[in-house]
Protein backbone atom coordinates (compact mmCIF):
# COMPACT_ATOMS: atom_id res chain seq x y z
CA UNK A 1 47.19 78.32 142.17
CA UNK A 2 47.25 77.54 145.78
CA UNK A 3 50.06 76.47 147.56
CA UNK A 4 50.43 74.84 150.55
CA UNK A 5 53.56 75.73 151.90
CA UNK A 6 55.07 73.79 154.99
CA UNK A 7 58.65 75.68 156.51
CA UNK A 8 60.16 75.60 159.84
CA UNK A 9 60.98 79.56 160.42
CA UNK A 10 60.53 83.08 158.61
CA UNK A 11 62.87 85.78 159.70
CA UNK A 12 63.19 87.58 162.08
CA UNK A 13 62.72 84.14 163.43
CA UNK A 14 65.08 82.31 161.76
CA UNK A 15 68.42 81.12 163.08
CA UNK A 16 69.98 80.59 159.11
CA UNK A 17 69.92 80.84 155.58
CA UNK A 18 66.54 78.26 155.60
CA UNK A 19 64.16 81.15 156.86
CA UNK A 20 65.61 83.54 154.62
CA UNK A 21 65.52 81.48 151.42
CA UNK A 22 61.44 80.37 151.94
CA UNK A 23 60.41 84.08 152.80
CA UNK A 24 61.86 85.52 149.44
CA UNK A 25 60.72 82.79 147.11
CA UNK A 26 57.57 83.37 148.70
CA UNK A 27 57.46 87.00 148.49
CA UNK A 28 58.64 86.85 144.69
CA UNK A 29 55.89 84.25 143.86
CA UNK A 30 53.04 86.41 145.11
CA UNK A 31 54.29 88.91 143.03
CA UNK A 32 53.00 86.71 140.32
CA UNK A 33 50.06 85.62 141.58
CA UNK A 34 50.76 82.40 143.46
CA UNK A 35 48.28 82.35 146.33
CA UNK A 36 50.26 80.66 149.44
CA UNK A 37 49.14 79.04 152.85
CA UNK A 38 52.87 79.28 154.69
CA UNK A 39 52.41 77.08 157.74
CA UNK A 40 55.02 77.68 161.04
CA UNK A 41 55.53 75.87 164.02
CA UNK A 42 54.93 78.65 166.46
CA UNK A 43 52.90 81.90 166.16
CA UNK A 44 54.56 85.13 165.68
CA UNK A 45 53.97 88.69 163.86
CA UNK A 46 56.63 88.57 160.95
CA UNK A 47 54.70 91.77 159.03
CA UNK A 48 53.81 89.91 156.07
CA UNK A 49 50.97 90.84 154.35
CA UNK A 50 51.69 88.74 150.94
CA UNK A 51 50.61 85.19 152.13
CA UNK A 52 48.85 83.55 154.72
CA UNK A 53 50.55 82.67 157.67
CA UNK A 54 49.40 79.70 159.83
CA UNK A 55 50.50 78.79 163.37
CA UNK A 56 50.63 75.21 163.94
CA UNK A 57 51.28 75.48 167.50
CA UNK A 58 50.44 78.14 170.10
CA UNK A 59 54.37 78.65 171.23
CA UNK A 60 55.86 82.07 170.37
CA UNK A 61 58.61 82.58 168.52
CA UNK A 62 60.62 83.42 171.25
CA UNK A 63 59.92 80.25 173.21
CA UNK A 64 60.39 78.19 169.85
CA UNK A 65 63.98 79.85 169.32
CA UNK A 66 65.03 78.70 172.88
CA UNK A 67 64.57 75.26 172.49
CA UNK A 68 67.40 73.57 173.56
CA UNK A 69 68.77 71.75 170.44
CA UNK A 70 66.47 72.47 167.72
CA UNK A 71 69.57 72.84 165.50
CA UNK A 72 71.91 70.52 167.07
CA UNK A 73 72.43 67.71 165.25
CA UNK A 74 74.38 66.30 168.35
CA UNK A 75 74.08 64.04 171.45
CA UNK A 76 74.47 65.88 174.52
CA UNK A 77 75.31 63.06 176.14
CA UNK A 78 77.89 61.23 173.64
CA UNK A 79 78.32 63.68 171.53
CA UNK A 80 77.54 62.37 168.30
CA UNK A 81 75.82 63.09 165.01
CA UNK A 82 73.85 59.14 164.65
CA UNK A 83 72.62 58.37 168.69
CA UNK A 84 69.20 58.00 168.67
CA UNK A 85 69.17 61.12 171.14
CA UNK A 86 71.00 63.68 169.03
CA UNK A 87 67.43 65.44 168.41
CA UNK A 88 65.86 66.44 171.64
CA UNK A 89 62.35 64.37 172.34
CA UNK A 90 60.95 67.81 172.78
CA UNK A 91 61.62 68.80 169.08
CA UNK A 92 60.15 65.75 167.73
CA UNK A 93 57.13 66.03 169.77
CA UNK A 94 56.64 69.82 168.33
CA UNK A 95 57.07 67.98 164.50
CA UNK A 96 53.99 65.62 165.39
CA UNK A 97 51.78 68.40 166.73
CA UNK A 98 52.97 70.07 163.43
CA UNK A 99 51.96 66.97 161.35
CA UNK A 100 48.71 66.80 162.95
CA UNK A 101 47.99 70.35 162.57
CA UNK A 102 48.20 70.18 158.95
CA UNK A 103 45.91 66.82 158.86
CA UNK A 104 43.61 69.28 160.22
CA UNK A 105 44.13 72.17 158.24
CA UNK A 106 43.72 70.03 155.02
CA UNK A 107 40.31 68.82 155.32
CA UNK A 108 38.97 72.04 155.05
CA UNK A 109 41.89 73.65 152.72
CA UNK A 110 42.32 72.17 149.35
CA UNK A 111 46.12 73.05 147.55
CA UNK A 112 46.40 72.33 144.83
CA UNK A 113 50.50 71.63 145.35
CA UNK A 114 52.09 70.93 148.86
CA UNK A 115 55.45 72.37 148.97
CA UNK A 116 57.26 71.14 151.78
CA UNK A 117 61.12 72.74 152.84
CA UNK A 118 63.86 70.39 154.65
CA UNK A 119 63.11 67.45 156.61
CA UNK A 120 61.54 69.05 159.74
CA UNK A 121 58.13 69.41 157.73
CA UNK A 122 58.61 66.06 155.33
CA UNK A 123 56.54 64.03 157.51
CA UNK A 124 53.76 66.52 157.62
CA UNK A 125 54.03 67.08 153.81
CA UNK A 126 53.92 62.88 153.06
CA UNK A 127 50.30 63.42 155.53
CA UNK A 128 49.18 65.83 153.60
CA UNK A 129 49.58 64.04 150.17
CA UNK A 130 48.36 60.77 151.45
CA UNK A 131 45.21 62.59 152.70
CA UNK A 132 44.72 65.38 149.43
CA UNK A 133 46.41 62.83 146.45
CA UNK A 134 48.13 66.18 145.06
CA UNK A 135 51.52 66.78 143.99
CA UNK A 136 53.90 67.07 146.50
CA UNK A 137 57.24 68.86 146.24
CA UNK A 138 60.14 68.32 148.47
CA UNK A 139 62.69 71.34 148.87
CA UNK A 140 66.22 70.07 149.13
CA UNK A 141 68.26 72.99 151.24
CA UNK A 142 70.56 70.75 153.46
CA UNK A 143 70.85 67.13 154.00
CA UNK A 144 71.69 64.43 156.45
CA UNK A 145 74.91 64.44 155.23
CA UNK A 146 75.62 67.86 155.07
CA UNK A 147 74.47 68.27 158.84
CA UNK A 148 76.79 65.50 159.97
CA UNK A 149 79.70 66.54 157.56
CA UNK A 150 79.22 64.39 155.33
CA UNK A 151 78.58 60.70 157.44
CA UNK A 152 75.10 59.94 157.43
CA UNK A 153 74.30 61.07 160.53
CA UNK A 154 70.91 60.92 162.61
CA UNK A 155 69.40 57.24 161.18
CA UNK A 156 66.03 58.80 162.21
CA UNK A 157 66.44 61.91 160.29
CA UNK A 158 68.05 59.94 157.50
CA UNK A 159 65.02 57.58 157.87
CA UNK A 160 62.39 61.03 157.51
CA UNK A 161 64.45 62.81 154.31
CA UNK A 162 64.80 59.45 152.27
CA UNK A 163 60.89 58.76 152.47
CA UNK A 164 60.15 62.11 151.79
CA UNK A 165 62.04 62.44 148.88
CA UNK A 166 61.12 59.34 147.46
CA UNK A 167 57.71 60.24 148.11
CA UNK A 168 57.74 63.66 146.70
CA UNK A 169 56.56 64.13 143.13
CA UNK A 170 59.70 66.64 142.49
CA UNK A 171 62.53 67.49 144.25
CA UNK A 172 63.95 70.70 143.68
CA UNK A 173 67.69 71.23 145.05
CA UNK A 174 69.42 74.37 145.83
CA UNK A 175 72.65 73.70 144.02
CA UNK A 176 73.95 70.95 141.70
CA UNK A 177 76.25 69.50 144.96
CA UNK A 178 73.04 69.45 146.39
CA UNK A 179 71.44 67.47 143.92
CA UNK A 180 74.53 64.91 143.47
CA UNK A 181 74.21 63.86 147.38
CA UNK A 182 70.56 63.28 147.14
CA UNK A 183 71.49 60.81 143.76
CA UNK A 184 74.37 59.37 145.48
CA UNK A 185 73.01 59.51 149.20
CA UNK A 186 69.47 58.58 148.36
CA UNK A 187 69.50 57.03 145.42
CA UNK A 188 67.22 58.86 143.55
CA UNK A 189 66.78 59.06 139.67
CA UNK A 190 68.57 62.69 138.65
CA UNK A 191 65.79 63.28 136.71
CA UNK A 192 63.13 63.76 139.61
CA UNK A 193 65.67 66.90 140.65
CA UNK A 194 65.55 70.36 139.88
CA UNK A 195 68.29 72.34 140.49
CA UNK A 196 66.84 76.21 141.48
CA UNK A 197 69.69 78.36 142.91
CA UNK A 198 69.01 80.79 146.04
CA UNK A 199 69.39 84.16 145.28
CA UNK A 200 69.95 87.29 146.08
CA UNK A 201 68.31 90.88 145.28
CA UNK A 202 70.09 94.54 145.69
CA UNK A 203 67.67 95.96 147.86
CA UNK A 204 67.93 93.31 151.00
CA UNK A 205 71.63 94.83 151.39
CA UNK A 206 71.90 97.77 153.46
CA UNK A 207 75.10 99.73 152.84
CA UNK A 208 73.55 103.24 154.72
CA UNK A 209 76.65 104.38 156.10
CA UNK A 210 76.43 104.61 160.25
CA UNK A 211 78.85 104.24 162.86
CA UNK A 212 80.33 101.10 162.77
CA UNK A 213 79.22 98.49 166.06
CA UNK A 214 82.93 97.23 165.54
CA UNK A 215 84.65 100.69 167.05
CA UNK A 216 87.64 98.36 168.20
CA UNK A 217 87.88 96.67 164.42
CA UNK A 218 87.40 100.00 162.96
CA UNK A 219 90.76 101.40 165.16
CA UNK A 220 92.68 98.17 164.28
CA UNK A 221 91.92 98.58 160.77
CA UNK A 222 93.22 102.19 160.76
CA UNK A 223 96.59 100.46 161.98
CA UNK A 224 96.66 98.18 158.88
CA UNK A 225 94.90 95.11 160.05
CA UNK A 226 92.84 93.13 157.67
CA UNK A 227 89.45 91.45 159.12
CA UNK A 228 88.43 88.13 157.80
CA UNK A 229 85.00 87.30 158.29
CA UNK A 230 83.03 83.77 158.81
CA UNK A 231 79.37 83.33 159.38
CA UNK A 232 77.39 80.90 160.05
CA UNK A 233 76.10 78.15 163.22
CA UNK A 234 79.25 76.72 164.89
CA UNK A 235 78.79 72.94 163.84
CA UNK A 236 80.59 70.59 161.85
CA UNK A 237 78.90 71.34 158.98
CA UNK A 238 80.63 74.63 158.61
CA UNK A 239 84.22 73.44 159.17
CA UNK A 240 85.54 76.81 161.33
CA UNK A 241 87.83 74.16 162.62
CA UNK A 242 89.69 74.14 159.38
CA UNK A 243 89.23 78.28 159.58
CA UNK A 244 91.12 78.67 162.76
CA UNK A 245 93.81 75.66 161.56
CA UNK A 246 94.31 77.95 158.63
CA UNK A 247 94.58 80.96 160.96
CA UNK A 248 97.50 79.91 162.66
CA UNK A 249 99.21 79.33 159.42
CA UNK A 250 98.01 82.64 158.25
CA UNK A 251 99.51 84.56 161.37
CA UNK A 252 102.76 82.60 161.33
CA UNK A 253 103.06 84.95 158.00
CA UNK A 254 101.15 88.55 158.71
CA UNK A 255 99.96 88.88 161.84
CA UNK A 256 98.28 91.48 161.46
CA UNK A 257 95.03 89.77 160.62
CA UNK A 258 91.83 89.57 162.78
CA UNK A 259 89.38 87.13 162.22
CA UNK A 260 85.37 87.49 163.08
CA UNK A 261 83.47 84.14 163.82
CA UNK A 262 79.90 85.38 163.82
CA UNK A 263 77.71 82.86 165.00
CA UNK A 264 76.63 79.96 168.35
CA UNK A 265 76.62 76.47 167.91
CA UNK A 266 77.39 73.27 169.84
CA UNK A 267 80.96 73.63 168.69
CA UNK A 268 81.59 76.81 170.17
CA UNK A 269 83.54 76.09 173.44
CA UNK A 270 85.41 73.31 171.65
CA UNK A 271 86.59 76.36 168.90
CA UNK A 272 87.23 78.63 172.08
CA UNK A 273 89.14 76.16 173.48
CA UNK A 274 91.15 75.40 169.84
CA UNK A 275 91.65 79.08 169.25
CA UNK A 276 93.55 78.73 172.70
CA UNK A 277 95.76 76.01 171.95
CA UNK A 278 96.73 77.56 168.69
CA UNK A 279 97.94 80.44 170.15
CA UNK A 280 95.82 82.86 168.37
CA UNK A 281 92.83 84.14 170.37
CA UNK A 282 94.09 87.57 170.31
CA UNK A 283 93.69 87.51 166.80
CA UNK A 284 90.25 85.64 166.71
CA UNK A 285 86.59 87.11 167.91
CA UNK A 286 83.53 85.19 168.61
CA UNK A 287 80.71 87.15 168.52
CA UNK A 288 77.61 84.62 168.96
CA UNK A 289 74.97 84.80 167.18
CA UNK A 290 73.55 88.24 165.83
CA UNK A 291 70.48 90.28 163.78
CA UNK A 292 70.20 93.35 163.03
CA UNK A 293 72.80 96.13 162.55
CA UNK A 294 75.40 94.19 164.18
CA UNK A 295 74.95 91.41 161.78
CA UNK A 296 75.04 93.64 158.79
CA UNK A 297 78.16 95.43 160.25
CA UNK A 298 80.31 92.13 160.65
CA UNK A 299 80.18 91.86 156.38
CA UNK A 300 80.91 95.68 156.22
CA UNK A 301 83.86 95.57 158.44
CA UNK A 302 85.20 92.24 157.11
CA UNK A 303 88.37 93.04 153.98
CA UNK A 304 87.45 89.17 153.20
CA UNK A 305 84.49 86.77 153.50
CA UNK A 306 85.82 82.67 154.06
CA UNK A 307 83.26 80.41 153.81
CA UNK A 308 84.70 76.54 154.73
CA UNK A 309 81.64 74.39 155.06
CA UNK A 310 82.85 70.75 154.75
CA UNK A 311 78.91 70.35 153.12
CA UNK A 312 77.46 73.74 152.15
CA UNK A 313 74.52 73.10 149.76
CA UNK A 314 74.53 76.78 148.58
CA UNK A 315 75.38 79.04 151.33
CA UNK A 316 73.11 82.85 151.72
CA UNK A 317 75.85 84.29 153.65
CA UNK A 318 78.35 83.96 150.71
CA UNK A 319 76.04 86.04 148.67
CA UNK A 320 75.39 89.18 151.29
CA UNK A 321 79.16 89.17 151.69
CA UNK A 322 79.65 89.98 147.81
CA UNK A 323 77.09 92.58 148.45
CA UNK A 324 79.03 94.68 151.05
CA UNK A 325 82.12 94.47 149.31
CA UNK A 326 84.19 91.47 150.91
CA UNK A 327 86.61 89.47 148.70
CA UNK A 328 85.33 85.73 148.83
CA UNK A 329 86.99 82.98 149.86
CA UNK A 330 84.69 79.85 149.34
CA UNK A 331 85.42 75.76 149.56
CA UNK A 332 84.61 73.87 146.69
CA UNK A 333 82.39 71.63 149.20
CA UNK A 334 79.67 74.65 148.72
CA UNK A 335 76.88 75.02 146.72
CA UNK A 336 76.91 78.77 146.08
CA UNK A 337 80.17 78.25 143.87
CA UNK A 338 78.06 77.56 140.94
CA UNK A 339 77.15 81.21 141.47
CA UNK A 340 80.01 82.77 142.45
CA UNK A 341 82.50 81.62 139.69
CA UNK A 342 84.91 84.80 140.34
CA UNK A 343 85.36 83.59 144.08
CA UNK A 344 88.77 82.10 145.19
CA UNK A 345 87.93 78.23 145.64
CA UNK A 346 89.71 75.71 148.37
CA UNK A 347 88.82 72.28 149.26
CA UNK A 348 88.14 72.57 152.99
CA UNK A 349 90.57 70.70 154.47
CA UNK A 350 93.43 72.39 152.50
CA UNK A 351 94.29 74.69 155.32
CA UNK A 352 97.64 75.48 153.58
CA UNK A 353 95.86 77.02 150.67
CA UNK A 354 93.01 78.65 153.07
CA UNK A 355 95.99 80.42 154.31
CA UNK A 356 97.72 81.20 151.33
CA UNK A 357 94.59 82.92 149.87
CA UNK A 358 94.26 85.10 153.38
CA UNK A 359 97.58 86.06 153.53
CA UNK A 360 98.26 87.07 149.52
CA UNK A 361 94.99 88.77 149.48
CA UNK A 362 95.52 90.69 152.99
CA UNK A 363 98.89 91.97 151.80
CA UNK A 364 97.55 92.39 147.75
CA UNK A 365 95.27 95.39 147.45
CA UNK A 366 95.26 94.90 143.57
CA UNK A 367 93.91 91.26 143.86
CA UNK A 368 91.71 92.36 146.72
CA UNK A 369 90.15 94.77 144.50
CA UNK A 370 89.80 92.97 141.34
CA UNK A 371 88.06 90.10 143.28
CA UNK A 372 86.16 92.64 144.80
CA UNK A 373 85.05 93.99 141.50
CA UNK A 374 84.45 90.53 139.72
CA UNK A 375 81.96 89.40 142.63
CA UNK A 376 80.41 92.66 142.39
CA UNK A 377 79.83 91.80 138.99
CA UNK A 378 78.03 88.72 139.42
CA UNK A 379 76.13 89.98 142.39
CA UNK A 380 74.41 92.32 140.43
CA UNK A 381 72.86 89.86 137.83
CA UNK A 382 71.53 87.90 140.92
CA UNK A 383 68.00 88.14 141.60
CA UNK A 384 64.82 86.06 143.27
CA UNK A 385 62.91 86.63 140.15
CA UNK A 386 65.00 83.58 138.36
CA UNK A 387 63.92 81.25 140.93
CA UNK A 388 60.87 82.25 141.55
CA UNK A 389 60.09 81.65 137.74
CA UNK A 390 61.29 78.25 138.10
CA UNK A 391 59.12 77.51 140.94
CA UNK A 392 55.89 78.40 138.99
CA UNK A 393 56.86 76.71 135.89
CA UNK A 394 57.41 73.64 138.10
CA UNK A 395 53.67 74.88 139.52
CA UNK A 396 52.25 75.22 136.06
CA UNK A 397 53.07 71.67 134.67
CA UNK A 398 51.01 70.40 137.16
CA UNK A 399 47.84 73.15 136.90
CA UNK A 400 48.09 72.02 133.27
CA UNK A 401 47.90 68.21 134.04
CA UNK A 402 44.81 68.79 136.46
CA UNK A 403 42.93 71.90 133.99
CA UNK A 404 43.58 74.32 136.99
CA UNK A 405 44.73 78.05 135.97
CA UNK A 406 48.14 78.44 137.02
């Protein structure tokens, strides 16, 4: 079959879990075959040699990443999540460019499904249906609501996700929380939903022991400190608010705790600012954002991986933290719990228990290590193959409604 695929980012371009998530479904469905036109919105060498990859637009990557806002799901101006300014002109200009690109590219490239990932792409994916009359699939990874922390933020965005979904064919949702907010949010009938997990597999975690980039972490540690780690963009979304509240808790108990924030964001003076006022920004590091080594040292270093998304539909990072060995600390408000069953679970405004978990497991190297072993565990039964075999199933039903060969 041919796919159409239409995605915002492929790492090393990526600035989240999004990119990462639509370059290893892809990779494990050419392993079996699925032939796939992946189109971008700027034009980059990612090194990929197992699909087609189309440039909409004739920006680099580089330029693309450094758009002001692309991410920010706030006003600059007022500040918040639902003014009709909280996505930059700029961006939406760069989405109908996209749109019309892929008018273009279908008159003279027939899929035989469109497969379209977030709302970024959902207005060039409804295009391309109207103009082809094939079966369109919308990939659920985040929300409106999860974006805005759970208000229905941007009406314009909220405008683009509900038409899309209720003009896709299937939906397919990256976690059952997912799923629920697109029923309740959306109202769409449950059974137009799929829930396929993200994944994981053994070989994208890199545990070749090198110098650590954290030499000061590394010293600390020696001296008995434990290092908590959070990842992710410094929004709402991700609730490192709630982190740092639960810091100072933490600290009132053992201070000898350091904690990690790996990541940029709109929020990140405001937490600079709140690590200030709570007394604790010797004990807390901001990093901004990383790739690379330094990225994959932050989970090496880190004795615990907390995770308190106030809307996570699954959550990447959670999952390359069990690889290198962190204990996992996760809020129920995240998809990737339906995975991770061994994790320690906290509702994410329950800083008292946040804290309780960080201090008991800093201070318990038996609990540390049987958590450590029981995500282990369930790490190693993870793999892309699962969900790439419910993507071509989902493929399939429709090659066998239209005689095509899947």
């Amino acid at each position: 079959m041919n796919i159409l695929m239409l995605g915002w980012e492929l790492p090393p371009h990526n600035s989240g879990g999004l990119g990462v998530a639509c370059y290893q479904l892809c990779k494990h469905l050419a392993f079996r075959g699925v032939s796939i036109d992946f189109v971008l919105p700027y034009s980059a060498n990612h090194d990929i040699d197992f699909m087609k990859l189309v440039p909409a637009l004739s920006i680099t990557a580089e330029e693309f990443i450094n758009l002001a806002g692309a991410y920010n799901t706030n006003c600059d101006a007022c500040k918040s999540s639902s003014c009709e300014h909280a996505y930059p002109t700029d961006l939406r200009g760069r989405q109908q460019r996209y749109k019309a690109f892929v008018e273009q590219y279908v008159q003279t490239t027939q899929p035989d499904v469109i497969h379209m990932h977030d709302w970024l792409t959902y207005e060039a994916g409804m295009r391309a249906k109207q103009l082809t009359n094939k079966p369109l699939v919308a990939h659920v990874h985040a929300t409106e609501f999860d974006r805005s922390g759970e208000h229905s933020g941007n009406p314009l965005v909220h405008d683009i996700e509900y038409n899309g979904l209720l003009m896709a064919d299937r939906i397919i949702a990256v976690s059952q929380l997912t799923k629920d907010i697109i029923v309740k949010g959306y109202d769409i009938p449950p059974s137009k939903i799929e829930v396929i997990h993200n994944s994981i597999d053994k070989d994208e975690v890199d545990k070749t022991a090198t110098e650590s980039t954290y030499v000061y972490l590394s010293e600390m540690k020696k001296l008995g400190y434990k290092v908590v780690v959070s990842l992710g963009r410094l929004t709402v979304q991700k609730g490192v608010t709630y982190l740092l509240q639960a810091a100072r808790q933490a600290l009132d108990i053992d201070d000898k705790i350091i904690f990690l924030i790996v990541g940029a964001g709109e929020l990140r003076d405001e937490l600079l600012e709140q690590a200030a006022n709570l007394g604790i920004a010797q004990n807390v590091i901001f990093t901004g954002f990383l790739r690379g080594k330094r990225w994959r040292d932050a989970y090496a270093i880190g004795d615990m991986f907390v995770m308190s998304s106030v809307s996570e539909p699954f959550g990447i990072t959670a999952l390359e933290a069990a690889g290198y060995g962190n204990t996992l600390v996760l809020s129920k408000q995240s998809g990737v719990c339906e995975v991770l069953r061994s994790a320690l679970k906290f509702n994410y405004w329950d800083t008292k228990k946040l804290a309780d978990y960080i201090v008991n497991i800093a201070k318990n190297n038996a609990l540390r290590d049987q958590l450590v072993s029981d995500a282990e565990h369930e790490f190693n039964k993870l793999s892309w193959h699962d969900a790439a075999d419910q993507c071509q199933r989902l493929y399939a039903s429709y090659a066998s409604a239209a005689g095509i060969a899947a």
